[in-house]
N, C-alpha and C. Protein backbone atom coordinates (compact mmCIF):
# COMPACT_ATOMS: atom_id res chain seq x y z
N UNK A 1 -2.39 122.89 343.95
CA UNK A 1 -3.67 123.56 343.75
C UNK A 1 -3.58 125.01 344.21
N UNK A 2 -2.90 125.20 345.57
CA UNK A 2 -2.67 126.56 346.35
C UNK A 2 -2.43 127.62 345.26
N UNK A 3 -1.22 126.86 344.44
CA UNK A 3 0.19 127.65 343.61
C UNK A 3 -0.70 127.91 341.98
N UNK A 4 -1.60 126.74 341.89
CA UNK A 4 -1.88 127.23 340.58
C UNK A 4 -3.24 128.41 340.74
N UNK A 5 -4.39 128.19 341.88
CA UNK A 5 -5.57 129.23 342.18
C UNK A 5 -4.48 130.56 342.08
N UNK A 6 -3.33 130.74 342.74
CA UNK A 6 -2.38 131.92 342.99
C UNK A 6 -2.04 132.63 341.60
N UNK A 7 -1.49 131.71 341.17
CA UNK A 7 -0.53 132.19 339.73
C UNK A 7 -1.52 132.71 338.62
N UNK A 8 -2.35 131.61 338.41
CA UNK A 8 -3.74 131.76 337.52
C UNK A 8 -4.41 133.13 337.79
N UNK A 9 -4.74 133.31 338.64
CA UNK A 9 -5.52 134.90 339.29
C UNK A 9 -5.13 135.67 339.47
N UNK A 10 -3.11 135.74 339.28
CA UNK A 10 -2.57 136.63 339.20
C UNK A 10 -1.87 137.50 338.08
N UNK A 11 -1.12 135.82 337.66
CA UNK A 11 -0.64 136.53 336.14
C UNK A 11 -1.23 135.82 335.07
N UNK A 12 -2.72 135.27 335.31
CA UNK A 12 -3.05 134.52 334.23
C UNK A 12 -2.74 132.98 333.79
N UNK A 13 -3.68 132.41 333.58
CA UNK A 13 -3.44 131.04 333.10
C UNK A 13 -2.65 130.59 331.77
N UNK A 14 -2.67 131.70 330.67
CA UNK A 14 -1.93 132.00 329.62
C UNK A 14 -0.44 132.16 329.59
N UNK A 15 -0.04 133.31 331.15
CA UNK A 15 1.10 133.27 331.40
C UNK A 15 1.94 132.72 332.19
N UNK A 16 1.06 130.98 332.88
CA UNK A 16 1.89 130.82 334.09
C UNK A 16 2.45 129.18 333.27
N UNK A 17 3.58 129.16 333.42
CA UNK A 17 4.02 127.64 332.93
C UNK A 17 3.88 126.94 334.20
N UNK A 18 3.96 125.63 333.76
CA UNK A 18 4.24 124.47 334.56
C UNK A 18 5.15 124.50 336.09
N UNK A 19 6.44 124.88 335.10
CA UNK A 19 7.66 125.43 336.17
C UNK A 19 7.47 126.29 337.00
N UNK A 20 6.48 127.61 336.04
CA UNK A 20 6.24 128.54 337.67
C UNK A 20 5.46 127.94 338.71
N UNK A 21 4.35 126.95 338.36
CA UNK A 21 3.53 126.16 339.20
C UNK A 21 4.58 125.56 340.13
N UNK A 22 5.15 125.09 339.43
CA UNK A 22 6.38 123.87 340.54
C UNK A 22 7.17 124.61 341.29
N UNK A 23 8.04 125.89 340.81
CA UNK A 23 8.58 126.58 341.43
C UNK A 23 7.53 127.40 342.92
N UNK A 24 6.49 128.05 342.63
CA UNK A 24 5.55 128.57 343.83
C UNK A 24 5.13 127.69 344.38
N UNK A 25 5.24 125.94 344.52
CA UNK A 25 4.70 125.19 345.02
C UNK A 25 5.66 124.24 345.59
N UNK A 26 6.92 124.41 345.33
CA UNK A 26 8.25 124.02 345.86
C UNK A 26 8.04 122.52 345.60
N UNK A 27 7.97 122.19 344.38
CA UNK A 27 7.77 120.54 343.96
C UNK A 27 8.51 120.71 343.01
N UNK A 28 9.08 119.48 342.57
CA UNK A 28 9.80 119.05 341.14
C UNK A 28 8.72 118.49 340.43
N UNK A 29 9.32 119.20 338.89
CA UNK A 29 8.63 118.71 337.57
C UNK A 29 7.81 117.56 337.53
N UNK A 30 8.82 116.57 338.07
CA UNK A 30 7.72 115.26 338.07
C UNK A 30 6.77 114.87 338.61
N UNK A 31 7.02 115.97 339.87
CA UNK A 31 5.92 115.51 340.72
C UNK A 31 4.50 116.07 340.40
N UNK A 32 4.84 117.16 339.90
CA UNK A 32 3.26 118.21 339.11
C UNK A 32 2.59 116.93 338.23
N UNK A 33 3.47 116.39 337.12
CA UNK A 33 3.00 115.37 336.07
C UNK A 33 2.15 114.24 336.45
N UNK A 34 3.12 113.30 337.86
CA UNK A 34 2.42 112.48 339.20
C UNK A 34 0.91 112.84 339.48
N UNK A 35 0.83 114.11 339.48
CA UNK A 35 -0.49 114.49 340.02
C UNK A 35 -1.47 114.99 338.74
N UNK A 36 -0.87 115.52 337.85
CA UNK A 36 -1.71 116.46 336.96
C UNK A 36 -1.60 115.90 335.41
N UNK A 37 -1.96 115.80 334.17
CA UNK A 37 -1.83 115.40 333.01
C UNK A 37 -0.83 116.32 332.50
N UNK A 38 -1.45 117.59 332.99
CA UNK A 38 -1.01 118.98 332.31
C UNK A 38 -1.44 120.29 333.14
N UNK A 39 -0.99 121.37 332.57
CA UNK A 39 -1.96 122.35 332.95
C UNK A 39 -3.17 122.52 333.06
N UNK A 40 -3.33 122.25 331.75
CA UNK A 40 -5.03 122.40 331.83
C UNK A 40 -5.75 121.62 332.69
N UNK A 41 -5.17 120.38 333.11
CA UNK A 41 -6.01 119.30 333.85
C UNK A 41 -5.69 120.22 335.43
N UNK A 42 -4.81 121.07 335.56
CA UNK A 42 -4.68 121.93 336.73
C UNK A 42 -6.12 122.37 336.78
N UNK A 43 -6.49 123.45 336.01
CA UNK A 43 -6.96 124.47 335.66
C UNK A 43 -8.55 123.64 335.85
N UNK A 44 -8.95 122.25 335.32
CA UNK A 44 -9.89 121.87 335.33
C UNK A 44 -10.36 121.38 337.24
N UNK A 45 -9.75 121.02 337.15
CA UNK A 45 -9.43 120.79 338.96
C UNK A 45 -10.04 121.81 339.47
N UNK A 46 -9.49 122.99 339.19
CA UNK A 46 -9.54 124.43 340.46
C UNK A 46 -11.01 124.51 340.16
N UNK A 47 -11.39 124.56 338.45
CA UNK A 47 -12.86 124.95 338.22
C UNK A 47 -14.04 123.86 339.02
N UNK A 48 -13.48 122.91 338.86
CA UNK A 48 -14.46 122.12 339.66
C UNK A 48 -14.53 122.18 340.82
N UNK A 49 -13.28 122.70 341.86
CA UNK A 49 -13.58 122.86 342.83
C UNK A 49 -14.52 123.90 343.36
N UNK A 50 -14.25 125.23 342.42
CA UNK A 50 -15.62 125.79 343.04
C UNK A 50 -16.88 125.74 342.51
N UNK A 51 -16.85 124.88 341.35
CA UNK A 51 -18.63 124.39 340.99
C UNK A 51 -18.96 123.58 341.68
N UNK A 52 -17.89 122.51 342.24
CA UNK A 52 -18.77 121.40 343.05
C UNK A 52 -19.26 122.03 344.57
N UNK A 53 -18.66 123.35 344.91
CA UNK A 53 -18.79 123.99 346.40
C UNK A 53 -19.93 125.20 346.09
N UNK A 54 -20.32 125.47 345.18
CA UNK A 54 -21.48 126.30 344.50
C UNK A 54 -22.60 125.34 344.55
N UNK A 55 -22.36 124.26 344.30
CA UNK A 55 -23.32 123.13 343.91
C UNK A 55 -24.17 122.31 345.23
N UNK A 56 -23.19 122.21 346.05
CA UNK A 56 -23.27 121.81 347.61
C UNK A 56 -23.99 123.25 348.31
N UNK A 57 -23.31 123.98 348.05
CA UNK A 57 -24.50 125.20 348.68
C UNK A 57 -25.40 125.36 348.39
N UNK A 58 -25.98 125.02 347.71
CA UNK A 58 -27.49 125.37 346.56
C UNK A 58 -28.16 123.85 347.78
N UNK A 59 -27.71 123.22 347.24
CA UNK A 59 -28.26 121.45 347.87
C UNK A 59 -28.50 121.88 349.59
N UNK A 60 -27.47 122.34 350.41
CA UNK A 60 -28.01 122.46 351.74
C UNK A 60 -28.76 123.29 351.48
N UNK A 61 -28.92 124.44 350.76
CA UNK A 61 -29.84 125.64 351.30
C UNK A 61 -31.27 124.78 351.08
N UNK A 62 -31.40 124.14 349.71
CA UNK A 62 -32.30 123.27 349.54
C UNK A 62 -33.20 122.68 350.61
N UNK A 63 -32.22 122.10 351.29
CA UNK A 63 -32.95 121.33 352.77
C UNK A 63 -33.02 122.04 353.94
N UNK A 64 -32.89 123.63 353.69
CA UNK A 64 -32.92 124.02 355.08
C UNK A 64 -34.56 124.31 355.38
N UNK A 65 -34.79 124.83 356.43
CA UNK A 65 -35.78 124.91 357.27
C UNK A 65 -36.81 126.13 356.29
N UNK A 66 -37.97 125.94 356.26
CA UNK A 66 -39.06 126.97 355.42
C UNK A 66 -38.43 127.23 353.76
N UNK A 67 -37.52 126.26 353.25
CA UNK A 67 -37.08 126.88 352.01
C UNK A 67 -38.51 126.46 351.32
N UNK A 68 -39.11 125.29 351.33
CA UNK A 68 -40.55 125.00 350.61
C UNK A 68 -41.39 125.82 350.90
N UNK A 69 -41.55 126.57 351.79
CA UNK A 69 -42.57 127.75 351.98
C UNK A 69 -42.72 128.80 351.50
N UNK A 70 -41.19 129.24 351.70
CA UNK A 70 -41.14 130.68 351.17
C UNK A 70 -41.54 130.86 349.92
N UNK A 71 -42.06 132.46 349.29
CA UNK A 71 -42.37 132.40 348.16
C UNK A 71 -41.18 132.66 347.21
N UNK A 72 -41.74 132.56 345.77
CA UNK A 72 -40.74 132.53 344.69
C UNK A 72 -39.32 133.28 344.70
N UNK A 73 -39.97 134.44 345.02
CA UNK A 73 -38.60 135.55 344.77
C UNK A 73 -37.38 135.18 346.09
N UNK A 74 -38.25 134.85 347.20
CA UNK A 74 -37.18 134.48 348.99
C UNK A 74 -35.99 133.63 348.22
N UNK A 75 -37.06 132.28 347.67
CA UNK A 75 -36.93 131.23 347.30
C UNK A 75 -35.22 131.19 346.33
N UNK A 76 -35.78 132.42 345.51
CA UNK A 76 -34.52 132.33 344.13
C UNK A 76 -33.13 133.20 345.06
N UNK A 77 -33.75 134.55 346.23
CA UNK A 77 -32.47 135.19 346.34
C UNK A 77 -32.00 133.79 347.57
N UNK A 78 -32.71 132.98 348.38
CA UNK A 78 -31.72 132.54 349.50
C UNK A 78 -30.71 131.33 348.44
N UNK A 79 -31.08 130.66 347.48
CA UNK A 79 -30.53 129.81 346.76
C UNK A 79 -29.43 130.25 346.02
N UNK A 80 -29.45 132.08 345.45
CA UNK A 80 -28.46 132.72 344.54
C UNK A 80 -27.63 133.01 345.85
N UNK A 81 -27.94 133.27 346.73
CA UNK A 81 -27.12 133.68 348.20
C UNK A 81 -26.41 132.84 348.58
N UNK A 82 -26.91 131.54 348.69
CA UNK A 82 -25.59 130.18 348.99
C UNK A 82 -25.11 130.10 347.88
N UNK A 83 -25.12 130.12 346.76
CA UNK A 83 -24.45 129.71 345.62
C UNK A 83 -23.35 131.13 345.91
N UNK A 84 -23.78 132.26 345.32
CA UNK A 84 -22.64 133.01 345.39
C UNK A 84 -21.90 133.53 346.37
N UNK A 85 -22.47 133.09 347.70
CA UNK A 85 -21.19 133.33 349.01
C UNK A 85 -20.62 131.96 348.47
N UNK A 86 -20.69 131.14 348.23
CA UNK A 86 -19.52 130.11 347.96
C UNK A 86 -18.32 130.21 347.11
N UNK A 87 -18.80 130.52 345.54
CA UNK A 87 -18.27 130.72 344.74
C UNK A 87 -17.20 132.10 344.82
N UNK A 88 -17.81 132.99 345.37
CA UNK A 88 -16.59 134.39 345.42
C UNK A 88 -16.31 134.09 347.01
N UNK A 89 -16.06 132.88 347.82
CA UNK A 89 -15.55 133.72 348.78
C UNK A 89 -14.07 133.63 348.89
N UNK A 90 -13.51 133.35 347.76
CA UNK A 90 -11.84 133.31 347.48
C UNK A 90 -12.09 133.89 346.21
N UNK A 91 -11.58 135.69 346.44
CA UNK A 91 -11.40 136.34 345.02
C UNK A 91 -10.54 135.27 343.88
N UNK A 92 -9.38 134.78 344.44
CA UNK A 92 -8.45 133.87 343.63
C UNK A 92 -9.07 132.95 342.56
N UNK A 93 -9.81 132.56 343.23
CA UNK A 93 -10.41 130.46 342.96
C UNK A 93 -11.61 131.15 341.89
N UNK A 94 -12.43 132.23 342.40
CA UNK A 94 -13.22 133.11 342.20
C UNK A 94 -13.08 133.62 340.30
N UNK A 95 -12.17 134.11 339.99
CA UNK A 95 -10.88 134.89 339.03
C UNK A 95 -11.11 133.43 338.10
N UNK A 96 -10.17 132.66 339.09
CA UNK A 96 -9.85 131.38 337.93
C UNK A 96 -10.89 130.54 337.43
N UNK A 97 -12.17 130.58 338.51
CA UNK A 97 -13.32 130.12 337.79
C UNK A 97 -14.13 130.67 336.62
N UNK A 98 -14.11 131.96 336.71
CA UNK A 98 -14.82 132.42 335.91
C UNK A 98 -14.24 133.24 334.73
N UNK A 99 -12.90 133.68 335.08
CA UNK A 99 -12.64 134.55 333.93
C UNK A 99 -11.79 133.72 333.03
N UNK A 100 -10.66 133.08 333.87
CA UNK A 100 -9.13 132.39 333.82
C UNK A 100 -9.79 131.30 332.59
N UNK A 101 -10.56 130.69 333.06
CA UNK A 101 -11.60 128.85 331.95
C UNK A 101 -11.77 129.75 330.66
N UNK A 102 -12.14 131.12 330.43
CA UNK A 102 -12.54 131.34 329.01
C UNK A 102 -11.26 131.11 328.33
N UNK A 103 -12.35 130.21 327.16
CA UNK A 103 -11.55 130.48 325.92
C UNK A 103 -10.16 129.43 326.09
N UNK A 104 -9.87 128.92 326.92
CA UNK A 104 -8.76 127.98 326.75
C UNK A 104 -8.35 127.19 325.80
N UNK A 105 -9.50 126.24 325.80
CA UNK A 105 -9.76 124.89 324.68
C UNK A 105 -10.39 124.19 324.51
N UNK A 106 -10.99 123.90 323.83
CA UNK A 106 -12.07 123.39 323.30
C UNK A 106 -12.36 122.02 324.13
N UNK A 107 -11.37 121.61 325.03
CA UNK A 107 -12.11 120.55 325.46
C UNK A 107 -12.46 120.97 326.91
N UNK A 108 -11.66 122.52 327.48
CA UNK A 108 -12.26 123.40 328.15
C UNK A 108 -13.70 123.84 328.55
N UNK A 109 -13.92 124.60 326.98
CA UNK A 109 -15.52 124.77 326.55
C UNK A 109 -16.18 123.38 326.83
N UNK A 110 -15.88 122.76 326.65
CA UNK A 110 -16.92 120.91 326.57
C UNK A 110 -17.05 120.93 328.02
N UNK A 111 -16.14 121.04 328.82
CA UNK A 111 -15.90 121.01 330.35
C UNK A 111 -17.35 122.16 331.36
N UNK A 112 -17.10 123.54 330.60
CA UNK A 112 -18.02 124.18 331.08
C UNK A 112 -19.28 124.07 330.51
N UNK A 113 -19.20 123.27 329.23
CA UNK A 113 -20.52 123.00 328.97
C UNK A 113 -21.08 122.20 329.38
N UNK A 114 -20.76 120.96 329.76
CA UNK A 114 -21.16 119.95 330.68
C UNK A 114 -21.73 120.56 331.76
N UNK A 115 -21.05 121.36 333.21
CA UNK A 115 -21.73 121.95 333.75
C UNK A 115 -22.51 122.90 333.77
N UNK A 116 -22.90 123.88 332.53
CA UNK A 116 -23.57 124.39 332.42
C UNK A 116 -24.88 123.59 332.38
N UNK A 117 -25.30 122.16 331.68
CA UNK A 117 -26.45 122.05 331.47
C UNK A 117 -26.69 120.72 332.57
N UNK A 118 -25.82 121.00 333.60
CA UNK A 118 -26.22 120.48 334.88
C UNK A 118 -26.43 121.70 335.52
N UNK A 119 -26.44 122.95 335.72
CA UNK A 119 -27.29 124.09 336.12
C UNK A 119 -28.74 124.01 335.17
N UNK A 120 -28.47 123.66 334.32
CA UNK A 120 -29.50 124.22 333.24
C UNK A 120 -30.64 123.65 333.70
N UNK A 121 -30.14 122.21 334.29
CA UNK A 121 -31.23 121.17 334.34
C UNK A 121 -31.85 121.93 335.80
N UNK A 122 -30.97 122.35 336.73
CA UNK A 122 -31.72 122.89 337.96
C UNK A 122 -32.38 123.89 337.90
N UNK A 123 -32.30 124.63 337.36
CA UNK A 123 -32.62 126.01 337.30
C UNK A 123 -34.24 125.52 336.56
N UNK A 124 -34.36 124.60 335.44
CA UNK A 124 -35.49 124.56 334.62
C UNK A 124 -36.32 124.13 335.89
N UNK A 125 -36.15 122.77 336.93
CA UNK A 125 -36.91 122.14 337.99
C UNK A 125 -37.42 123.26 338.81
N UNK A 126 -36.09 124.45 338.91
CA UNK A 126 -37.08 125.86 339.99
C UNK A 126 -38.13 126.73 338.68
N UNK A 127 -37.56 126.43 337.70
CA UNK A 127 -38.31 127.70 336.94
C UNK A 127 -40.17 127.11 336.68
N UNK A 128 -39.58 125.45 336.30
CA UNK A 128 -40.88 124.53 336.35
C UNK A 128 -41.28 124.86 337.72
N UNK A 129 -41.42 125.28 338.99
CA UNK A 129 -41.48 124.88 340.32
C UNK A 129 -42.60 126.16 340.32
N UNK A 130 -41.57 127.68 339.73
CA UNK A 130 -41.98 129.26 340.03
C UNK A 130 -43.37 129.04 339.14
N UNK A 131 -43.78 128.21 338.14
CA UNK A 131 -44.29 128.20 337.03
C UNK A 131 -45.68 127.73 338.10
N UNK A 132 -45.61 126.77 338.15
CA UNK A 132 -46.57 125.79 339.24
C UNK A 132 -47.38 126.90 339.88
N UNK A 133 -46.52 127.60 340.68
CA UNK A 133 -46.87 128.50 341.87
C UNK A 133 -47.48 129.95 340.84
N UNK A 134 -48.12 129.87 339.59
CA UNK A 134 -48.38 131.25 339.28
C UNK A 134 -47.51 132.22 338.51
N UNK A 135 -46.24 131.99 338.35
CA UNK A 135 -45.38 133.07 337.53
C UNK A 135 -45.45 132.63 336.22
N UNK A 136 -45.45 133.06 335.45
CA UNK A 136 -45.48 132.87 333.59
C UNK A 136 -44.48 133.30 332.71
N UNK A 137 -44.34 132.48 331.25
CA UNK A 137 -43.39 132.13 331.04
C UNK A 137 -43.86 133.25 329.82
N UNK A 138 -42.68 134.14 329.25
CA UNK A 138 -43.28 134.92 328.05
C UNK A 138 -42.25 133.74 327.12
N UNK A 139 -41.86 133.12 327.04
CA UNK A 139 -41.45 132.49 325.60
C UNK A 139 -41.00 130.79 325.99
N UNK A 140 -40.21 129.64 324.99
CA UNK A 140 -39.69 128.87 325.51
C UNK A 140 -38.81 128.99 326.88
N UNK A 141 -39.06 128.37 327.62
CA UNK A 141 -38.86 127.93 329.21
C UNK A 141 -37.24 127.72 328.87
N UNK A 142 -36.80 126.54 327.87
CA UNK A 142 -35.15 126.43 327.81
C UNK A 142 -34.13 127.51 327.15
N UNK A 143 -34.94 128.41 326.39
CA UNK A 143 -34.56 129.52 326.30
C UNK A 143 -33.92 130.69 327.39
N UNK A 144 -35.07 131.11 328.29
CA UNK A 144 -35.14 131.69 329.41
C UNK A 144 -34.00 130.73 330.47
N UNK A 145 -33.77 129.35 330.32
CA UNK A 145 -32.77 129.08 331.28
C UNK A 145 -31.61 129.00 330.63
N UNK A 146 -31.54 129.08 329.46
CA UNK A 146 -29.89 129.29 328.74
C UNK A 146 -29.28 130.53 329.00
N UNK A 147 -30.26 131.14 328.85
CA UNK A 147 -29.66 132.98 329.05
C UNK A 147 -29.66 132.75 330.22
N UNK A 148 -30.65 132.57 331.04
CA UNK A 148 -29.81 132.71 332.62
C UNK A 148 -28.85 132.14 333.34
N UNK A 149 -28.34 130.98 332.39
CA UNK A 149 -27.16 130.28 333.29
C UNK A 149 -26.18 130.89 332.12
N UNK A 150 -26.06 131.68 331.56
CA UNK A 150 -25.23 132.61 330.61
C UNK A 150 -25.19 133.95 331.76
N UNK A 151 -26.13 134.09 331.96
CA UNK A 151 -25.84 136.10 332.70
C UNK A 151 -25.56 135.65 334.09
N UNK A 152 -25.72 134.19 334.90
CA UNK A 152 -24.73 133.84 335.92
C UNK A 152 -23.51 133.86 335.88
N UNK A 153 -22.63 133.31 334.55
CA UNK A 153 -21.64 133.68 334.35
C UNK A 153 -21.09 134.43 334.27
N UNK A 154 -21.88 134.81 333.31
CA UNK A 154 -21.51 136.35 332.78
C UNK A 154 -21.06 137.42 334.43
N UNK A 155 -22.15 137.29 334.80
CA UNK A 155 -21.81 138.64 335.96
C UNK A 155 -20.93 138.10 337.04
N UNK A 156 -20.54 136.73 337.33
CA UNK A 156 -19.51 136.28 337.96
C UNK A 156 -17.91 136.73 337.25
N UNK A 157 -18.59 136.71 335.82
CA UNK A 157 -16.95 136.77 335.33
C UNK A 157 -16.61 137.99 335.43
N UNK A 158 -17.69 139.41 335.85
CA UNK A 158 -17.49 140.69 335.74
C UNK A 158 -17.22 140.84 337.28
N UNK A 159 -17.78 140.07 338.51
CA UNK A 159 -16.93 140.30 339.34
C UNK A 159 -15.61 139.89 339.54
N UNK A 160 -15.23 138.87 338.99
CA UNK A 160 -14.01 137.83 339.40
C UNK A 160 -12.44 138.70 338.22
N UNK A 161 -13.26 140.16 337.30
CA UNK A 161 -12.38 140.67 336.61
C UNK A 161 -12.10 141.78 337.31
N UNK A 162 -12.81 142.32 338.04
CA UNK A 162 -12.82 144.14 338.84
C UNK A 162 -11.60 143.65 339.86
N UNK A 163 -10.67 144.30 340.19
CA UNK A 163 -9.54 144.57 341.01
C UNK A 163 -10.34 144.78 342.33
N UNK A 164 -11.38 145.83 342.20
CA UNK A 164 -12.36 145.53 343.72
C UNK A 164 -13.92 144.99 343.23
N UNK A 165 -14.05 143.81 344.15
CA UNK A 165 -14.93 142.69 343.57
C UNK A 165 -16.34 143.48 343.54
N UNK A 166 -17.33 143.19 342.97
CA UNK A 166 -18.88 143.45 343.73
C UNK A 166 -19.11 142.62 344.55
N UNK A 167 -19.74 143.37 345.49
CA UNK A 167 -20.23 143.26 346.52
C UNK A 167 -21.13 141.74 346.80
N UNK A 168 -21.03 140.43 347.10
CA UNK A 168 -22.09 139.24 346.92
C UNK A 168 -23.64 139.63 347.58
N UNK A 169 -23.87 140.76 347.96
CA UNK A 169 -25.40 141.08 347.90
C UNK A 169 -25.86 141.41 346.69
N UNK A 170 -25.00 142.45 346.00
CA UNK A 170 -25.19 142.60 344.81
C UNK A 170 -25.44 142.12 343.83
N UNK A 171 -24.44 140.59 343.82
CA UNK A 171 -24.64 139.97 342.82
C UNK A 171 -25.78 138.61 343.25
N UNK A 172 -26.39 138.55 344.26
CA UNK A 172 -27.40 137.67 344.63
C UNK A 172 -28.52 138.26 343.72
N UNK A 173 -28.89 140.14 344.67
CA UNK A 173 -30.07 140.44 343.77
C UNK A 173 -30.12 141.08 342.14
N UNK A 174 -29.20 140.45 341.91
CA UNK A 174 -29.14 141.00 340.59
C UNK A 174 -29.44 139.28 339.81
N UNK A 175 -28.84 138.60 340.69
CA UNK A 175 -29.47 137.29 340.07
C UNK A 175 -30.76 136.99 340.23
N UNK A 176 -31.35 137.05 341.37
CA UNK A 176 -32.71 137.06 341.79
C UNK A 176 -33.74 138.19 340.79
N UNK A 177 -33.05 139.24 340.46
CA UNK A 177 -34.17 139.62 339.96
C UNK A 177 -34.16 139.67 338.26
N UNK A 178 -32.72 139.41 337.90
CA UNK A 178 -32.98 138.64 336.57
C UNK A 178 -33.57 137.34 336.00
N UNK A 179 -33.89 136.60 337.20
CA UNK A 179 -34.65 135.49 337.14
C UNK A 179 -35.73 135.62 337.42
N UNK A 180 -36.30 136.34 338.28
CA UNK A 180 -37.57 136.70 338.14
C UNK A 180 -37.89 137.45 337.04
N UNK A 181 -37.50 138.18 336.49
CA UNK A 181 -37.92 139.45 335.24
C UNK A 181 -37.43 138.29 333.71
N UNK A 182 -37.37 137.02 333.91
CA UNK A 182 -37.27 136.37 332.56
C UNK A 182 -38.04 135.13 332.91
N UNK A 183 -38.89 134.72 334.05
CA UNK A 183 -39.84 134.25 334.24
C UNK A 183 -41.01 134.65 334.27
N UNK A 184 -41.06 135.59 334.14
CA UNK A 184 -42.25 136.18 334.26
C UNK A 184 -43.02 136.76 335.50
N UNK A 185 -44.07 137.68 335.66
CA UNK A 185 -44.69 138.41 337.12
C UNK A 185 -45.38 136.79 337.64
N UNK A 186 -45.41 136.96 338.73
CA UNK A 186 -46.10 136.57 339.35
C UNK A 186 -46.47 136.83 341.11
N UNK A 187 -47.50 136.23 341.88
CA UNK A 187 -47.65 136.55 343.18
C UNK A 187 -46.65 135.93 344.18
N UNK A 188 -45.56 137.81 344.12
CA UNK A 188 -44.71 137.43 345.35
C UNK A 188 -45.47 136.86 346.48
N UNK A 189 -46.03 136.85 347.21
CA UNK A 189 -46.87 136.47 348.63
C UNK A 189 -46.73 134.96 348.19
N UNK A 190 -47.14 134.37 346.75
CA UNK A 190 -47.13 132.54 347.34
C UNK A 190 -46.68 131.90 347.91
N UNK A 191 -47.01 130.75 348.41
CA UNK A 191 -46.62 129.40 349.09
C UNK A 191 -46.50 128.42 348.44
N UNK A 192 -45.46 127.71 348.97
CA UNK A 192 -45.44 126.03 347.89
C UNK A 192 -46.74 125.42 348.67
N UNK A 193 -46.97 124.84 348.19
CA UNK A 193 -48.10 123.73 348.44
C UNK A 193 -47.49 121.90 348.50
């Protein structure tokens, strides 16, 4: 896993064979196979490891202390804040999640699409949540959460491509306030009820 987050983020998932995996990881051929289908089943591995650690951050922040209180906007940056200190805090893993997965293969795409519309589904429960509390929706609701679990990517994959990363404040309120500005205004000051 070490050898492939390494190779992948360095010279690309396109350019790293098997052998270089085995070779930077000081294992024989067979033993990669023992563990892995293939590459790609490498490659699917690493991605899940940092969606399932993006995913777990979102869930504690969930249960921490005043998250039901705070209002909408607290609400979206402390949740984009655990998600993306998780996800970039290994430029490497970072790289291979977001840039390295495009475009591989089609059973790739199926892979990130699956988790995409397990974000999709969360994001709609906060957007249903912001909705409750007063913010408004200018068009279809699953609309507004397709594009936004699209420009999550999206701007992950524009940090995980820069040689010097952006900054994860940056990319919190840039998530926070693209989610607010495609939900619609509403009264920062609310409370959940």
């Amino acid at each position: 896993m070490a050898a492939g987050r390494t190779l992948f983020a360095v010279y690309g998932y396109s350019r790293t064979s098997v052998e270089d995996l085995c070779a930077a990881a000081h294992v024989q051929l067979r033993d990669f196979y023992r563990e892995f289908e293939s590459r790609e089943a490498l490659l699917v591995d690493l991605y899940d490891e940092v969606a399932v650690g993006g995913m777990r951050a979102v869930e504690v922040e969930l249960s921490a202390e005043g998250i039901d209180a705070c209002p909408t906007a607290e609400r979206f940056q402390r949740l984009f804040d655990a998600y993306v200190r998780v996800v970039t805090r290994d430029p490497q893993a970072a790289r291979v999640a977001f840039v390295e997965v495009l475009g591989v293969s089609r059973a790739m795409d199926e892979h990130l699409a699956m988790w995409r519309s397990v974000w999709v589904e969360f994001l709609t429960r906060e957007a249903e949540r912001a909705a409750g509390l007063g913010h408004g929706f200018g068009g279809d609701l699953t609309v507004v959460v397709q594009v936004l679990t699209h420009s999550v990517d999206e701007l992950l994959a524009h940090h995980g491509r820069r040689p010097r990363q952006v900054p994860c404040d940056w990319l919190t309120s840039e998530l926070t306030r693209l989610s607010l500005s495609m939900i619609g205004p509403g009264d920062t000051s609310e409370a959940s009820v």
